[in-house]
PDB file of N, CA and C in Angstrom:
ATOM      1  N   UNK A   1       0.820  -1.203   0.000  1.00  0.00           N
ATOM      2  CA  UNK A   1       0.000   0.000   0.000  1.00  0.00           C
ATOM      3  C   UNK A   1       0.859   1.261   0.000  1.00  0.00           C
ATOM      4  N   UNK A   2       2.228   1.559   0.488  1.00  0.00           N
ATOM      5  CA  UNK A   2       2.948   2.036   0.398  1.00  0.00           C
ATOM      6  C   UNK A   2       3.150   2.655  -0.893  1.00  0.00           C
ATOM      7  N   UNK A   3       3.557   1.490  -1.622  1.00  0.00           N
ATOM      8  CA  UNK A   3       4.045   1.976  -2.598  1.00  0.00           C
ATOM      9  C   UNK A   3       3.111   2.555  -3.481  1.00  0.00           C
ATOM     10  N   UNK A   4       1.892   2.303  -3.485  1.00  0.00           N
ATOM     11  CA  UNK A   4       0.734   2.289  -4.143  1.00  0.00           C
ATOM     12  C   UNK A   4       0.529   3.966  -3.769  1.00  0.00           C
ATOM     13  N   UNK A   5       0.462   4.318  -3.052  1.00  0.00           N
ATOM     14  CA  UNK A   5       0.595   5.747  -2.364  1.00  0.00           C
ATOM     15  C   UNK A   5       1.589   6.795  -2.718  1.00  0.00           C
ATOM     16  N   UNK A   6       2.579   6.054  -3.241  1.00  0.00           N
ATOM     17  CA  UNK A   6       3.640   6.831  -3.553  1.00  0.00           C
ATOM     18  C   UNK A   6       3.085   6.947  -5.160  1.00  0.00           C
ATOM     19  N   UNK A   7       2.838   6.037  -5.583  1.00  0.00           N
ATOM     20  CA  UNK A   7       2.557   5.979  -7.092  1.00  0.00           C
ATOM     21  C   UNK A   7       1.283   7.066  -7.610  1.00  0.00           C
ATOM     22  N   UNK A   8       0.509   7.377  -5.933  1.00  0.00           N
ATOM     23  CA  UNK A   8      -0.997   8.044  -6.556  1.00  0.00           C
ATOM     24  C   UNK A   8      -0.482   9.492  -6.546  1.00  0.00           C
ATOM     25  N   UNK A   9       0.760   9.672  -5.762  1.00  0.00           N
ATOM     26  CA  UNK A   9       0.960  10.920  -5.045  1.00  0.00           C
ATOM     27  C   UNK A   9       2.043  11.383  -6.194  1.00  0.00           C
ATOM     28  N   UNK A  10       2.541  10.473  -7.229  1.00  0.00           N
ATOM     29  CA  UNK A  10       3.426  11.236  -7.990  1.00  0.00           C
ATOM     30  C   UNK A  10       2.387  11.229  -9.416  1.00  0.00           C
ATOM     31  N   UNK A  11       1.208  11.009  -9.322  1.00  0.00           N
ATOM     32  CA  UNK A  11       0.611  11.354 -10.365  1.00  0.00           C
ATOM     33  C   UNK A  11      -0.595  10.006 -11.095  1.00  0.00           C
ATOM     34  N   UNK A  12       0.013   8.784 -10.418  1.00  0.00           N
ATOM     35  CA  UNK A  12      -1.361   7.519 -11.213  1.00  0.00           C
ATOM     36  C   UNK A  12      -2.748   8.034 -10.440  1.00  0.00           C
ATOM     37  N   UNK A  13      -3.571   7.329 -11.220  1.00  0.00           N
ATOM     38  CA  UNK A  13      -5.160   7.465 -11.236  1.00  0.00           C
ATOM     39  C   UNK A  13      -5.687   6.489 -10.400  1.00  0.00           C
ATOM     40  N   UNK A  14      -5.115   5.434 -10.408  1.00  0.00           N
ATOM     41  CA  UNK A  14      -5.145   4.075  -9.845  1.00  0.00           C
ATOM     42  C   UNK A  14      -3.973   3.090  -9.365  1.00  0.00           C
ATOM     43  N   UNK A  15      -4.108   2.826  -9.096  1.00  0.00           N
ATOM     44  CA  UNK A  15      -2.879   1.233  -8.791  1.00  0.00           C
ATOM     45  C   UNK A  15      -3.187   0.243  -7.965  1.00  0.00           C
ATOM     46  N   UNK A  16      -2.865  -1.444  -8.686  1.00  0.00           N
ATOM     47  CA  UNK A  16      -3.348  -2.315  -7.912  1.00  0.00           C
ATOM     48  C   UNK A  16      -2.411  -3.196  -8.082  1.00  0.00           C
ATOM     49  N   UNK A  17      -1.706  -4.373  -7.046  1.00  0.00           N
ATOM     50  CA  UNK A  17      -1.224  -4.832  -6.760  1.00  0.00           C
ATOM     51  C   UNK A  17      -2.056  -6.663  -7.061  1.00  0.00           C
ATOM     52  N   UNK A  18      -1.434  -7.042  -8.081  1.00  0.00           N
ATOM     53  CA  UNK A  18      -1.816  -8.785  -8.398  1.00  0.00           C
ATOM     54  C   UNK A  18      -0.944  -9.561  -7.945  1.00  0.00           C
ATOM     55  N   UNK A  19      -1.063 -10.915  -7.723  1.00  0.00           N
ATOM     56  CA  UNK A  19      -0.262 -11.713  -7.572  1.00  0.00           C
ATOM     57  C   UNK A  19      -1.322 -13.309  -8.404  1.00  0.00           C
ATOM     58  N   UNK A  20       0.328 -14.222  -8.954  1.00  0.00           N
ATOM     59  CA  UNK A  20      -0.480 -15.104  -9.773  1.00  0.00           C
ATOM     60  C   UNK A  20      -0.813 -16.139  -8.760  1.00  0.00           C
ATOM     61  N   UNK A  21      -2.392 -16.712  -9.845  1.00  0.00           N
ATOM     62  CA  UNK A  21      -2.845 -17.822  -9.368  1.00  0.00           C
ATOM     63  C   UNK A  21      -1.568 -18.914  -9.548  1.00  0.00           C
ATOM     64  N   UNK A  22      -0.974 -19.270 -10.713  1.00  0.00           N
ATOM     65  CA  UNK A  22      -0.449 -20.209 -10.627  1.00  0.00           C
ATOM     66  C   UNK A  22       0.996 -19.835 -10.035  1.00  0.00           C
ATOM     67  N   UNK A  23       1.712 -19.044  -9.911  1.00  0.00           N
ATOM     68  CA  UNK A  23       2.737 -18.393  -8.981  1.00  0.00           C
ATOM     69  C   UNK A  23       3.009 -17.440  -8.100  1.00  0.00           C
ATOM     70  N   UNK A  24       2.670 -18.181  -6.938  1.00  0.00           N
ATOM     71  CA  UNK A  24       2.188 -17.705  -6.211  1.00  0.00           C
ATOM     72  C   UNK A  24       3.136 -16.490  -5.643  1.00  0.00           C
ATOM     73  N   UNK A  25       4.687 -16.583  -5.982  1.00  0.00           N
ATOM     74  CA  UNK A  25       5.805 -15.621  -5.386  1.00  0.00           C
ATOM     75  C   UNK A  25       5.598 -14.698  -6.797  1.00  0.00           C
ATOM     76  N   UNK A  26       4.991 -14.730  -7.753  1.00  0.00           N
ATOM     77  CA  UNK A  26       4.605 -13.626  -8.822  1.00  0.00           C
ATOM     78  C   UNK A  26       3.668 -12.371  -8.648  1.00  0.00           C
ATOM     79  N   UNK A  27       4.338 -11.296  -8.627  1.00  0.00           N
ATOM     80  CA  UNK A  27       3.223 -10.310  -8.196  1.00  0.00           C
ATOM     81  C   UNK A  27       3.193  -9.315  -9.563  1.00  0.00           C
ATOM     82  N   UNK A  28       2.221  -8.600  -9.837  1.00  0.00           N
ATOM     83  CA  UNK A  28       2.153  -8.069 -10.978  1.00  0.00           C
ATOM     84  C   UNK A  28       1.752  -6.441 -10.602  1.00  0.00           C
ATOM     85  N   UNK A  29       2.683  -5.679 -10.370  1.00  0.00           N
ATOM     86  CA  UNK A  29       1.953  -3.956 -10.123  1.00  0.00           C
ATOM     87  C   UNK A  29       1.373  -3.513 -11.238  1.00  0.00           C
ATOM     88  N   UNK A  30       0.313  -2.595 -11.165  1.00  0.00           N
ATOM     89  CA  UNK A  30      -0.201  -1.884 -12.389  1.00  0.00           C
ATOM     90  C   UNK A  30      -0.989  -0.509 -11.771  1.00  0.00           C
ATOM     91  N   UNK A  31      -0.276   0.530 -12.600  1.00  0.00           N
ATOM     92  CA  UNK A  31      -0.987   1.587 -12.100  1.00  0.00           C
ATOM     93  C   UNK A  31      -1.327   2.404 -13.647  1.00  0.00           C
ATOM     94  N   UNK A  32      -2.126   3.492 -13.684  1.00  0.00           N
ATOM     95  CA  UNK A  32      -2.906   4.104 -14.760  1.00  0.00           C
ATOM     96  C   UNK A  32      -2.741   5.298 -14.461  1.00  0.00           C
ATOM     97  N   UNK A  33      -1.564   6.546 -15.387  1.00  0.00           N
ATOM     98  CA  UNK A  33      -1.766   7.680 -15.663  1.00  0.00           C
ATOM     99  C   UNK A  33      -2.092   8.009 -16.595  1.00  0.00           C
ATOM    100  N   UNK A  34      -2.421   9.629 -16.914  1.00  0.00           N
ATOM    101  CA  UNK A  34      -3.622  10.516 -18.030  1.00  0.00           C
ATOM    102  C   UNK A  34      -3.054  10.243 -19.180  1.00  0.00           C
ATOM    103  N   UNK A  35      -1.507  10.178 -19.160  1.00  0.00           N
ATOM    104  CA  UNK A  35      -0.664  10.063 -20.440  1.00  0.00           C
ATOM    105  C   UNK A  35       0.707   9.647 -20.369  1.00  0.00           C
ATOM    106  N   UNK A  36       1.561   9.476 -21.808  1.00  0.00           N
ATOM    107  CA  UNK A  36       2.742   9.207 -21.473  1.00  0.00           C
ATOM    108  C   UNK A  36       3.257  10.191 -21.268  1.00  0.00           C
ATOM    109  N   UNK A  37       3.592  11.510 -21.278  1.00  0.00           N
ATOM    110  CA  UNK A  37       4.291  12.394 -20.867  1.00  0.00           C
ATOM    111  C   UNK A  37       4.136  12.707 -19.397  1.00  0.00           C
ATOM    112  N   UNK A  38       2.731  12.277 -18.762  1.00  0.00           N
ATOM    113  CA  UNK A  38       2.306  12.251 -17.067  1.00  0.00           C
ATOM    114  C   UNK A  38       3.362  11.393 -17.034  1.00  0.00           C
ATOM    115  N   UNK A  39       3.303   9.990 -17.281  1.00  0.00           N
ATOM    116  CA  UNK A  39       4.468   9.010 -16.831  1.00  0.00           C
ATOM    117  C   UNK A  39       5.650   9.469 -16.890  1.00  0.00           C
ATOM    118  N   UNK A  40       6.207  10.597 -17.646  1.00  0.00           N
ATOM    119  CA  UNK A  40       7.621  11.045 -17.882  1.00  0.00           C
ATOM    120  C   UNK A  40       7.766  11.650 -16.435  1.00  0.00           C
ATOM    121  N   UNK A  41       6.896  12.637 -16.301  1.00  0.00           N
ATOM    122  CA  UNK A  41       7.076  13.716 -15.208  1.00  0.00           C
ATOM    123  C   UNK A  41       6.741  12.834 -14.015  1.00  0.00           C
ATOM    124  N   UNK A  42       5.943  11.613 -14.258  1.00  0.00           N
ATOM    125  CA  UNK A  42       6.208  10.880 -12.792  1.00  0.00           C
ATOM    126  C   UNK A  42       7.593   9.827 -12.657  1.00  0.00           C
ATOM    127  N   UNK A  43       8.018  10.032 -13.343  1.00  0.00           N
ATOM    128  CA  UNK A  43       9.355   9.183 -13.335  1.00  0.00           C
ATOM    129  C   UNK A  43      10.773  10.315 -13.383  1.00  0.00           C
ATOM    130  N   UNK A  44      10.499  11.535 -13.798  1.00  0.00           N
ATOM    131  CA  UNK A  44      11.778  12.397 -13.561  1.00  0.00           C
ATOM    132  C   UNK A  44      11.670  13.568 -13.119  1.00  0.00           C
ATOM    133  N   UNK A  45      10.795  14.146 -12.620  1.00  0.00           N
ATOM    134  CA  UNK A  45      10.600  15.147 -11.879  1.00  0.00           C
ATOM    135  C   UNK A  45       9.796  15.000 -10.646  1.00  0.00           C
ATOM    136  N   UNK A  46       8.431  14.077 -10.399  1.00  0.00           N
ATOM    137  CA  UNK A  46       8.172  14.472  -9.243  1.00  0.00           C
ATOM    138  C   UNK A  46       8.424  13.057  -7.956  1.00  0.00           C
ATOM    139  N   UNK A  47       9.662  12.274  -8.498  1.00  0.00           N
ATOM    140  CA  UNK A  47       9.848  11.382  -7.696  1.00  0.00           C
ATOM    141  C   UNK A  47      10.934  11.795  -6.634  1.00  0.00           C
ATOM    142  N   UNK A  48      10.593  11.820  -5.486  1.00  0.00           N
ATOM    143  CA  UNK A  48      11.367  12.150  -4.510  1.00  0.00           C
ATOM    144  C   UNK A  48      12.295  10.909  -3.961  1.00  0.00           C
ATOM    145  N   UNK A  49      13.336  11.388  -3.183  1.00  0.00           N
ATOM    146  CA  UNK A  49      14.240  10.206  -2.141  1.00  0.00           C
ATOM    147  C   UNK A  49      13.475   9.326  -1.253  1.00  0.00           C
ATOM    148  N   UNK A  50      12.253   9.682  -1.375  1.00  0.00           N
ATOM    149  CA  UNK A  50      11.632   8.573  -0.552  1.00  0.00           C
ATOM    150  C   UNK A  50      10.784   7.772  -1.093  1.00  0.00           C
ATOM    151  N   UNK A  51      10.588   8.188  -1.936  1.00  0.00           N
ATOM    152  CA  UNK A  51      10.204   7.299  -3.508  1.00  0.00           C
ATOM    153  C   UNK A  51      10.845   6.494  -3.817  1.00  0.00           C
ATOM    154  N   UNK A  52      11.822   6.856  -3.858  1.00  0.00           N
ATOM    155  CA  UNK A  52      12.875   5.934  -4.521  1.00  0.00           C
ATOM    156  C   UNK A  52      13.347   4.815  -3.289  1.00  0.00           C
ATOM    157  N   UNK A  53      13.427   5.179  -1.981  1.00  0.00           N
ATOM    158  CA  UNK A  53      13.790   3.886  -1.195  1.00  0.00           C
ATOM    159  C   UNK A  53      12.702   3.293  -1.293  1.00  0.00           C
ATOM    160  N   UNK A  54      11.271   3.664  -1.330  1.00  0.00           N
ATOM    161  CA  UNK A  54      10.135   2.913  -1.415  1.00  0.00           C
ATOM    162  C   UNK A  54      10.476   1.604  -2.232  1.00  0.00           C
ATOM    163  N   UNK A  55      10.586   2.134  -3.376  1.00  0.00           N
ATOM    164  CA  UNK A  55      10.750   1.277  -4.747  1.00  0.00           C
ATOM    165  C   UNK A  55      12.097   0.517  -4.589  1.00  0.00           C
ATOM    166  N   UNK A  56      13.107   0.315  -4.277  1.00  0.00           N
ATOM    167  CA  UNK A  56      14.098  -0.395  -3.378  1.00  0.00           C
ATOM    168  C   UNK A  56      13.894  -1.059  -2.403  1.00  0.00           C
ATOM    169  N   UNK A  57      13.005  -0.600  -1.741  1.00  0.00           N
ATOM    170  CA  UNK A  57      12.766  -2.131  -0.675  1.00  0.00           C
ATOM    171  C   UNK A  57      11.775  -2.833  -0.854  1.00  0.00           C
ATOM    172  N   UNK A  58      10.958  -2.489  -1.998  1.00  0.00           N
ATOM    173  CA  UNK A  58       9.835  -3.284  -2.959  1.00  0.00           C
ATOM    174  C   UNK A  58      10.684  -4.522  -3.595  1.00  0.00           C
ATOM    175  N   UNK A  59      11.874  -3.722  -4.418  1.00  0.00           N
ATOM    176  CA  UNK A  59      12.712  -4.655  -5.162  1.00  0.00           C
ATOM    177  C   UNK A  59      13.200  -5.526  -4.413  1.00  0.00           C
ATOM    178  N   UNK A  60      13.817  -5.125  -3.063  1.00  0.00           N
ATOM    179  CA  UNK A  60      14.220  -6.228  -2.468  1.00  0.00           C
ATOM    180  C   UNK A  60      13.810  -7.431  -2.074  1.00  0.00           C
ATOM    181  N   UNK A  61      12.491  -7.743  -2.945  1.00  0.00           N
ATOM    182  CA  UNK A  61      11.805  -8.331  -2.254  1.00  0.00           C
ATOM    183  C   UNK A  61      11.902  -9.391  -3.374  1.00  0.00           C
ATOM    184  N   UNK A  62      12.718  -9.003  -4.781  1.00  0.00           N
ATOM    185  CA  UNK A  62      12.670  -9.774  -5.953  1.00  0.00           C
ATOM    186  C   UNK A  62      13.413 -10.951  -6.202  1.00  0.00           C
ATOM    187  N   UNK A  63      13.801 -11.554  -6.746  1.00  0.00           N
ATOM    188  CA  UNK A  63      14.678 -12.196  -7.350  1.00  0.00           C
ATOM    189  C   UNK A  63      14.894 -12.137  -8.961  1.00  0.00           C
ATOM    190  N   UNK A  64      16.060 -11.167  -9.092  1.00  0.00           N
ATOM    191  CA  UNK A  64      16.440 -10.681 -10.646  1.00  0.00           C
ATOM    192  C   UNK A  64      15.835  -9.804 -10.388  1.00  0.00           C
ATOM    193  N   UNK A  65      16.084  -8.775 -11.574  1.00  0.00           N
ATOM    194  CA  UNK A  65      15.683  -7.741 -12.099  1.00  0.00           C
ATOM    195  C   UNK A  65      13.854  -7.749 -12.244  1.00  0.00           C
ATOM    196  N   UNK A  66      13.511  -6.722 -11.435  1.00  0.00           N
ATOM    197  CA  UNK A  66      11.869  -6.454 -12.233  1.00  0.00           C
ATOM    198  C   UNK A  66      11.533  -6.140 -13.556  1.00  0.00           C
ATOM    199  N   UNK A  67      10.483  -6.877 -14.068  1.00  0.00           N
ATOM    200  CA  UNK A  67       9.931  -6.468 -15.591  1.00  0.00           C
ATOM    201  C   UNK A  67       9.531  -5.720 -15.690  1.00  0.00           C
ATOM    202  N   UNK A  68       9.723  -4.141 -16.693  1.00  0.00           N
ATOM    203  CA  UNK A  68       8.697  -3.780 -16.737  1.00  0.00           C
ATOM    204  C   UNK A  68       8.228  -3.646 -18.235  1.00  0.00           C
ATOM    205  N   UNK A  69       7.015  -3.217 -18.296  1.00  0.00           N
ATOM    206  CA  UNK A  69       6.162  -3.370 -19.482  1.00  0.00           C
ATOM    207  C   UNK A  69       5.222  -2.008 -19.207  1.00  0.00           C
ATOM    208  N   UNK A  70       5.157  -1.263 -20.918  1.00  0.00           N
ATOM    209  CA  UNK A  70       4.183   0.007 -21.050  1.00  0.00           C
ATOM    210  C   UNK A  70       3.416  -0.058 -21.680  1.00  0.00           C
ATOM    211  N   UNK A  71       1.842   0.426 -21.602  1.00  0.00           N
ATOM    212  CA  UNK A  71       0.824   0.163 -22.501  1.00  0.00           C
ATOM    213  C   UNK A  71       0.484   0.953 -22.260  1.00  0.00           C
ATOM    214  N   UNK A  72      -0.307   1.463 -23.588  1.00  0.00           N
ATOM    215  CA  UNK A  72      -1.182   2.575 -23.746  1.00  0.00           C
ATOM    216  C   UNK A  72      -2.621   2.247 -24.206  1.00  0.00           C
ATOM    217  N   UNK A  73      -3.340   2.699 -23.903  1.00  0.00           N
ATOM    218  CA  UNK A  73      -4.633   3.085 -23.978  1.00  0.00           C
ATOM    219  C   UNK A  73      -4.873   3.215 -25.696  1.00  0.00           C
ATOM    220  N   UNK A  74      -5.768   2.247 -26.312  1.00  0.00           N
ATOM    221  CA  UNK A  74      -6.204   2.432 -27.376  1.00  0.00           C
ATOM    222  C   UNK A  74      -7.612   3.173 -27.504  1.00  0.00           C
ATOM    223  N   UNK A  75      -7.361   4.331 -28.590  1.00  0.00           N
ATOM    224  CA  UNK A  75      -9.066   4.706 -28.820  1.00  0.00           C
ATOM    225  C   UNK A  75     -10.234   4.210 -29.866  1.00  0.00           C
ATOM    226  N   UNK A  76     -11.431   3.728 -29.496  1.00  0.00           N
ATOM    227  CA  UNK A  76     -12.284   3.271 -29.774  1.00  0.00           C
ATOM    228  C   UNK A  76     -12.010   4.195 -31.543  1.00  0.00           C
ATOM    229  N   UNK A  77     -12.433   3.495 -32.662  1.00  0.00           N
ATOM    230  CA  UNK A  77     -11.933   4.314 -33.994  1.00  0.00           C
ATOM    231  C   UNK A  77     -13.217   4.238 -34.539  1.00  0.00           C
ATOM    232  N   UNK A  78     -14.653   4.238 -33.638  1.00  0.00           N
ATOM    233  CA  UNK A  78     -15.597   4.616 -34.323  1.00  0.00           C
ATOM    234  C   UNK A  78     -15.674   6.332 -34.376  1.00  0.00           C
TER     235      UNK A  78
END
């Protein structure tokens, strides 16, 4: 929830925390900002030092490197 807090406070709309049915040490974060340039400015300007240990003792929790993956929002082309 932490981190989830940190994520609303530097700018997502949402964020929710999965973990898999079939692996169970698999967790999947996903959070939703307005745009990709929101994601820029939440990744290089409004992340603070305590952000960042947040997200470090999240990792520590990994084994290897975290994935990440970006998607965007498709618009309906009627």
């Amino acid at each position: 929830a932490v981190l989830g807090r940190s994520r609303q406070r530097t700018g997502a709309s949402q964020w929710r925390l999965f973990r898999s049915v079939e692996h169970e040490s698999t967790f999947v974060e996903t959070f939703v900002v307005r745009s990709w340039g929101e994601h820029m400015h939440q990744n290089h300007t409004r992340l603070t030092g305590q952000d960042l240990l947040i997200e470090q003792a999240v990792e520590a929790y990994t084994d290897g490197e975290p994935v990440s993956q970006h998607h965007l929002a498709v618009r309906d082309p009627r």
